[in-house]
PDB file of N, CA and C in Angstrom:
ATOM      1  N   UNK A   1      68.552 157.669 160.765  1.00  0.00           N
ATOM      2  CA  UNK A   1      69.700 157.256 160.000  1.00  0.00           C
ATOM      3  C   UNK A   1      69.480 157.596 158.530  1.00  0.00           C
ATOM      4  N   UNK A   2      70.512 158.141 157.640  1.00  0.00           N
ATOM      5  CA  UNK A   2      70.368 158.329 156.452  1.00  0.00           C
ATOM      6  C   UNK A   2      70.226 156.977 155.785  1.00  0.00           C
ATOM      7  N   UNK A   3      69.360 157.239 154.823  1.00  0.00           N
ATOM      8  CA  UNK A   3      69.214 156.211 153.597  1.00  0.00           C
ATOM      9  C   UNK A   3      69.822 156.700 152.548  1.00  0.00           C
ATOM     10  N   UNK A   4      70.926 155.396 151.383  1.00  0.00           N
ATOM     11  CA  UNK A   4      71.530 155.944 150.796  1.00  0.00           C
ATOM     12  C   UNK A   4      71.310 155.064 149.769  1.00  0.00           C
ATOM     13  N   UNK A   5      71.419 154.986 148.564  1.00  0.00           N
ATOM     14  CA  UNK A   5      71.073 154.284 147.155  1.00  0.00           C
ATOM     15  C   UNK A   5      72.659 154.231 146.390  1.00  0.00           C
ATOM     16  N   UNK A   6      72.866 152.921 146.027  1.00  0.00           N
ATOM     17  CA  UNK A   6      73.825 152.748 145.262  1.00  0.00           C
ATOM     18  C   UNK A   6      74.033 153.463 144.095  1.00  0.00           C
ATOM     19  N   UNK A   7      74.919 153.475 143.155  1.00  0.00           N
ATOM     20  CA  UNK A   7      75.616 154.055 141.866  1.00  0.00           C
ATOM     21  C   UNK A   7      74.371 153.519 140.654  1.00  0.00           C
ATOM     22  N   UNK A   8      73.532 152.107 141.024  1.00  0.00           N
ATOM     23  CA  UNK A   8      72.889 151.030 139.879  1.00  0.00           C
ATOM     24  C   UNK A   8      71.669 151.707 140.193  1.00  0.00           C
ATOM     25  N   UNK A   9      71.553 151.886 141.684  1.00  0.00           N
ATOM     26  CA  UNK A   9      69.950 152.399 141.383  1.00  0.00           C
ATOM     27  C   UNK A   9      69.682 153.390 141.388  1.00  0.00           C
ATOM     28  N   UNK A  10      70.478 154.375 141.344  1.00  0.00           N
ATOM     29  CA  UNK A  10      70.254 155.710 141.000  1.00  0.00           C
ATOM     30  C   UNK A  10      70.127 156.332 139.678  1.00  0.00           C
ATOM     31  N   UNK A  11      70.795 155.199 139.415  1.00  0.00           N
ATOM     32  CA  UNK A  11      70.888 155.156 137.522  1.00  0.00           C
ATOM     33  C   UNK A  11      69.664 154.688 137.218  1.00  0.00           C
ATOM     34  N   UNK A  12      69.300 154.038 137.383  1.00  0.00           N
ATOM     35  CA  UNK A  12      67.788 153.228 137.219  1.00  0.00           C
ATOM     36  C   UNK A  12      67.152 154.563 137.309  1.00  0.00           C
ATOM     37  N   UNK A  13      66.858 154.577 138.619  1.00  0.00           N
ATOM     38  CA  UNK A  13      65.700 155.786 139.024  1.00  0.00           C
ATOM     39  C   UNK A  13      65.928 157.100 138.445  1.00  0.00           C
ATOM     40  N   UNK A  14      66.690 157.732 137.945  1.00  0.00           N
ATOM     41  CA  UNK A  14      67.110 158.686 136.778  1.00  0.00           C
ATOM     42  C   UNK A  14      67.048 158.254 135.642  1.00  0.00           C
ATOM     43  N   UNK A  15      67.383 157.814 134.954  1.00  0.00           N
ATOM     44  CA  UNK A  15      67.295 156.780 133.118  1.00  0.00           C
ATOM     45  C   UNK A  15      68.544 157.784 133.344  1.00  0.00           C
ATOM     46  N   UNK A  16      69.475 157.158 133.889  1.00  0.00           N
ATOM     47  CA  UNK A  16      70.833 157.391 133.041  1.00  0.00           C
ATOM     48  C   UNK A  16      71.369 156.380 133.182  1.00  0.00           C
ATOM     49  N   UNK A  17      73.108 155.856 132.628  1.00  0.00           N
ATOM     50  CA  UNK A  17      74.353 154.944 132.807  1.00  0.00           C
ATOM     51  C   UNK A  17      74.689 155.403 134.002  1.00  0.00           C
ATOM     52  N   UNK A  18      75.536 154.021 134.490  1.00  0.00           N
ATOM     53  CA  UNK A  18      76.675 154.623 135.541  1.00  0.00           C
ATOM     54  C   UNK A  18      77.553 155.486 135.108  1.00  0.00           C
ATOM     55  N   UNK A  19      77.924 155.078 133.809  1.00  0.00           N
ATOM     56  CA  UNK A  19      79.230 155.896 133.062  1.00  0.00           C
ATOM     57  C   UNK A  19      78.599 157.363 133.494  1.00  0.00           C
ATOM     58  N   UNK A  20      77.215 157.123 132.982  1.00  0.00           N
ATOM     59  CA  UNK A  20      77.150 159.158 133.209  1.00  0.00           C
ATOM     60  C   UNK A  20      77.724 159.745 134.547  1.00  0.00           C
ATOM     61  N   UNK A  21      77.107 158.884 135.984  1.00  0.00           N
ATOM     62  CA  UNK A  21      77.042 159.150 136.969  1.00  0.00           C
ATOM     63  C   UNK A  21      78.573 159.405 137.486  1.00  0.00           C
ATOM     64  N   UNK A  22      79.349 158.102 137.206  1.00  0.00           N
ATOM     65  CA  UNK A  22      80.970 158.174 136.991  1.00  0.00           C
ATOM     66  C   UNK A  22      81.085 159.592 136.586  1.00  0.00           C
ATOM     67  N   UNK A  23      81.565 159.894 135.312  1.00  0.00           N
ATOM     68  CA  UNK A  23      81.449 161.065 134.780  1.00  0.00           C
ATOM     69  C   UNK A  23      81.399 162.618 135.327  1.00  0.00           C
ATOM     70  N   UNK A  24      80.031 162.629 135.879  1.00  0.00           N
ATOM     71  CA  UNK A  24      79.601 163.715 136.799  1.00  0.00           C
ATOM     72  C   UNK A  24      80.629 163.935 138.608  1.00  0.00           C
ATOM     73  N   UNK A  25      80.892 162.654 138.540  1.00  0.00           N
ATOM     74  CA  UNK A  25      81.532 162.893 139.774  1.00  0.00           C
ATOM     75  C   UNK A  25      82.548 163.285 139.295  1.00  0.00           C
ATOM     76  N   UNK A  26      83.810 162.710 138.382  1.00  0.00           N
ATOM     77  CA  UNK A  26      85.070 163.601 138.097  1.00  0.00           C
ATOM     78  C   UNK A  26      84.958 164.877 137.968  1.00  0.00           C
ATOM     79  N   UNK A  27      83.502 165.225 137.036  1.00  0.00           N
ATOM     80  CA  UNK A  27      83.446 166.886 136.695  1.00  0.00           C
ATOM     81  C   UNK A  27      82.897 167.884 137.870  1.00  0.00           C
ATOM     82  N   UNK A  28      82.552 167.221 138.511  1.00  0.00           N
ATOM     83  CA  UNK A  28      81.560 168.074 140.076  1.00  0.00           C
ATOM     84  C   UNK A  28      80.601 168.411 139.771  1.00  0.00           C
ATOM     85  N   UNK A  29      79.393 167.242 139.334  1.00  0.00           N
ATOM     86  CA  UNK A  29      78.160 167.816 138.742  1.00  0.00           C
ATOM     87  C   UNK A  29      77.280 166.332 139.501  1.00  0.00           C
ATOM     88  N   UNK A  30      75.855 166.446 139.465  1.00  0.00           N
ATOM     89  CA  UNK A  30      75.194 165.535 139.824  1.00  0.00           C
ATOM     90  C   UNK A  30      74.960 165.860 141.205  1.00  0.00           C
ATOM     91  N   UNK A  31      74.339 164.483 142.002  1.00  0.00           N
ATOM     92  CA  UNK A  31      74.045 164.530 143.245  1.00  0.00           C
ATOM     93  C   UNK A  31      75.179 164.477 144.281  1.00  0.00           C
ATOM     94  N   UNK A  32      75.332 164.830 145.458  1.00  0.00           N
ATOM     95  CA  UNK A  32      75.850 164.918 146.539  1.00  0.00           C
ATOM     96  C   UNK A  32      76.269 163.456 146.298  1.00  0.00           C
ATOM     97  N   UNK A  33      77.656 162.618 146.783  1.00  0.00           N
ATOM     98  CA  UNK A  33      77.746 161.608 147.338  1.00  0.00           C
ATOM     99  C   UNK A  33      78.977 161.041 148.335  1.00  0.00           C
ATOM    100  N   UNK A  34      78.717 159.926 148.630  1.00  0.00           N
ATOM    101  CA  UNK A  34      79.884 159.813 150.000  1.00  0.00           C
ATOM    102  C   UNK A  34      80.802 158.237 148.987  1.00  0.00           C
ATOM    103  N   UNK A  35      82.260 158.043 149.492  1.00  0.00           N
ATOM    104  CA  UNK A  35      82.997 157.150 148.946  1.00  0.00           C
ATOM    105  C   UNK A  35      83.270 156.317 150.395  1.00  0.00           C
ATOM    106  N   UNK A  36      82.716 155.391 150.079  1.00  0.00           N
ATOM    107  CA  UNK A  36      82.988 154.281 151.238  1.00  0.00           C
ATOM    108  C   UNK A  36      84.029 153.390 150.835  1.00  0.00           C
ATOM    109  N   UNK A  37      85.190 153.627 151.375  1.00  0.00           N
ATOM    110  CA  UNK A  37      86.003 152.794 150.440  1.00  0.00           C
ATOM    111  C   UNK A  37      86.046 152.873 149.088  1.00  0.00           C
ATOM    112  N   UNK A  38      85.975 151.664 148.343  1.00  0.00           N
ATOM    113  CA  UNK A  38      85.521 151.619 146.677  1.00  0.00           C
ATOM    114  C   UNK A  38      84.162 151.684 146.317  1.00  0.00           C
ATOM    115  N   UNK A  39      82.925 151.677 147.577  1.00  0.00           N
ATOM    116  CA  UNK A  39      81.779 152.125 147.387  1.00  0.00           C
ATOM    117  C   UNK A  39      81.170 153.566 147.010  1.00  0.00           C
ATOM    118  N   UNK A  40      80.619 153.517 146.284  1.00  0.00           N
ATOM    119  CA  UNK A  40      79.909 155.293 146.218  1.00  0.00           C
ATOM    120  C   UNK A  40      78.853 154.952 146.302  1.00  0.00           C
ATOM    121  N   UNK A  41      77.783 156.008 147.384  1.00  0.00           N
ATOM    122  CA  UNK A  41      76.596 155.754 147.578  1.00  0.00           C
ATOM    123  C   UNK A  41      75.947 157.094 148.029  1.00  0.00           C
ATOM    124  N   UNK A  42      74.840 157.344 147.407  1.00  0.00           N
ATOM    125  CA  UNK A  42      74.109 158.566 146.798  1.00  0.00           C
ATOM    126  C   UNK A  42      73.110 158.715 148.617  1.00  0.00           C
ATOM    127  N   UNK A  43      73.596 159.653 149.380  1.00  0.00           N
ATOM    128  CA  UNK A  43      72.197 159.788 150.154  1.00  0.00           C
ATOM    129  C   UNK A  43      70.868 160.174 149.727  1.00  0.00           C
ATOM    130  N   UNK A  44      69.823 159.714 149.905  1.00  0.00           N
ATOM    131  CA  UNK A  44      68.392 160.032 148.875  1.00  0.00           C
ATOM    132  C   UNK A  44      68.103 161.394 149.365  1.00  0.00           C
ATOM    133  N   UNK A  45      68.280 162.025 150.750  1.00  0.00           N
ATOM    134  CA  UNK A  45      68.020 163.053 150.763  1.00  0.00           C
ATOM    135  C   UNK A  45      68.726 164.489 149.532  1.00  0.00           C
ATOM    136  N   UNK A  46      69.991 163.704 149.194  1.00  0.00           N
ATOM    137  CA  UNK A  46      70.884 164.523 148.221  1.00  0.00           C
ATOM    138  C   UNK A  46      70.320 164.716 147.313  1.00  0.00           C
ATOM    139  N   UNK A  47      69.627 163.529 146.528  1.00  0.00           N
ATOM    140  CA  UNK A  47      69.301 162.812 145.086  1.00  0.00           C
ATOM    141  C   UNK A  47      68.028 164.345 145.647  1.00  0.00           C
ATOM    142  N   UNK A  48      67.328 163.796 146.045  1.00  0.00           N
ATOM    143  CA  UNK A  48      65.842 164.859 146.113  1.00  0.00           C
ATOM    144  C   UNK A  48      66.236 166.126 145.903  1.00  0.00           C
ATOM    145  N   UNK A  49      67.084 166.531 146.711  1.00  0.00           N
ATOM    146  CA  UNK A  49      67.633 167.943 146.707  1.00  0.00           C
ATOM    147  C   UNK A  49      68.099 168.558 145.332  1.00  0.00           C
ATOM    148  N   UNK A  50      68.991 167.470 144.843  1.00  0.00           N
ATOM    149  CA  UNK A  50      69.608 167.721 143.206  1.00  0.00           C
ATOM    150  C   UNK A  50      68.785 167.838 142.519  1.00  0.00           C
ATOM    151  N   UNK A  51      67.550 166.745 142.867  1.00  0.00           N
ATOM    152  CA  UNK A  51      66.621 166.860 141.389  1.00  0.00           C
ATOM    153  C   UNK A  51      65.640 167.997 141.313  1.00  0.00           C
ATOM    154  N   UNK A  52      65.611 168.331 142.664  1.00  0.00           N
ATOM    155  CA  UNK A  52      64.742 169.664 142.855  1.00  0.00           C
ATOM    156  C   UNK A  52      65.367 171.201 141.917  1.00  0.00           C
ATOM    157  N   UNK A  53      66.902 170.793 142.469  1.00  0.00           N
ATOM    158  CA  UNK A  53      67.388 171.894 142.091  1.00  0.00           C
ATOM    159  C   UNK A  53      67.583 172.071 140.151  1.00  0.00           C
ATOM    160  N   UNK A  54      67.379 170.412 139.971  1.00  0.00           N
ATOM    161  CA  UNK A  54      67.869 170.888 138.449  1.00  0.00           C
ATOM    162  C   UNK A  54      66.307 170.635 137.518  1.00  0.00           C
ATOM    163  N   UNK A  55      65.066 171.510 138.249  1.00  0.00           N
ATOM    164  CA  UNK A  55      64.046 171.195 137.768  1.00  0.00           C
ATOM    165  C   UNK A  55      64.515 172.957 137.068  1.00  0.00           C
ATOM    166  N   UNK A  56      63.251 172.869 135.691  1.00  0.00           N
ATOM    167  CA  UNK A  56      63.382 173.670 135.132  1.00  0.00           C
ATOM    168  C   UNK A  56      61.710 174.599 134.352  1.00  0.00           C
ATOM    169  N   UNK A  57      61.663 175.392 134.095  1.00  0.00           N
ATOM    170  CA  UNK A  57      60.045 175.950 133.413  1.00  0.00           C
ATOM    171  C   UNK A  57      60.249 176.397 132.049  1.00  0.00           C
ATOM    172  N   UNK A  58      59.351 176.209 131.691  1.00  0.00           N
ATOM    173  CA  UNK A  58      59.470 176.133 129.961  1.00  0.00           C
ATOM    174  C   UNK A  58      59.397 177.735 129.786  1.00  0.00           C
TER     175      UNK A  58
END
């Protein structure tokens, strides 16, 4: 079964706001996520994937 992390702790576990996270979803940027109703909730496999992808080399 997928594991999925709320809008609060994803923010946490990134150091960003929700506002950012908000934000990113109107613009189509950030992690993968699903709308459960008025819920939004981040699958962690997504979050990994995103953060992989937005790693960078000096």
């Amino acid at each position: 079964m997928t594991e999925f992390k709320t809008a609060p702790e994803l923010a946490e576990q990134i150091r960003t706001s929700e506002n950012t996270l908000s934000w990113w979803r109107q613009v189509g940027k950030g992690p993968e996520y699903v709308r459960l109703g008025k819920r939004v909730l981040y699958p962690v496999d997504g979050i990994e994937s995103w953060i992989a992808a937005e790693r960078r080399t000096a």
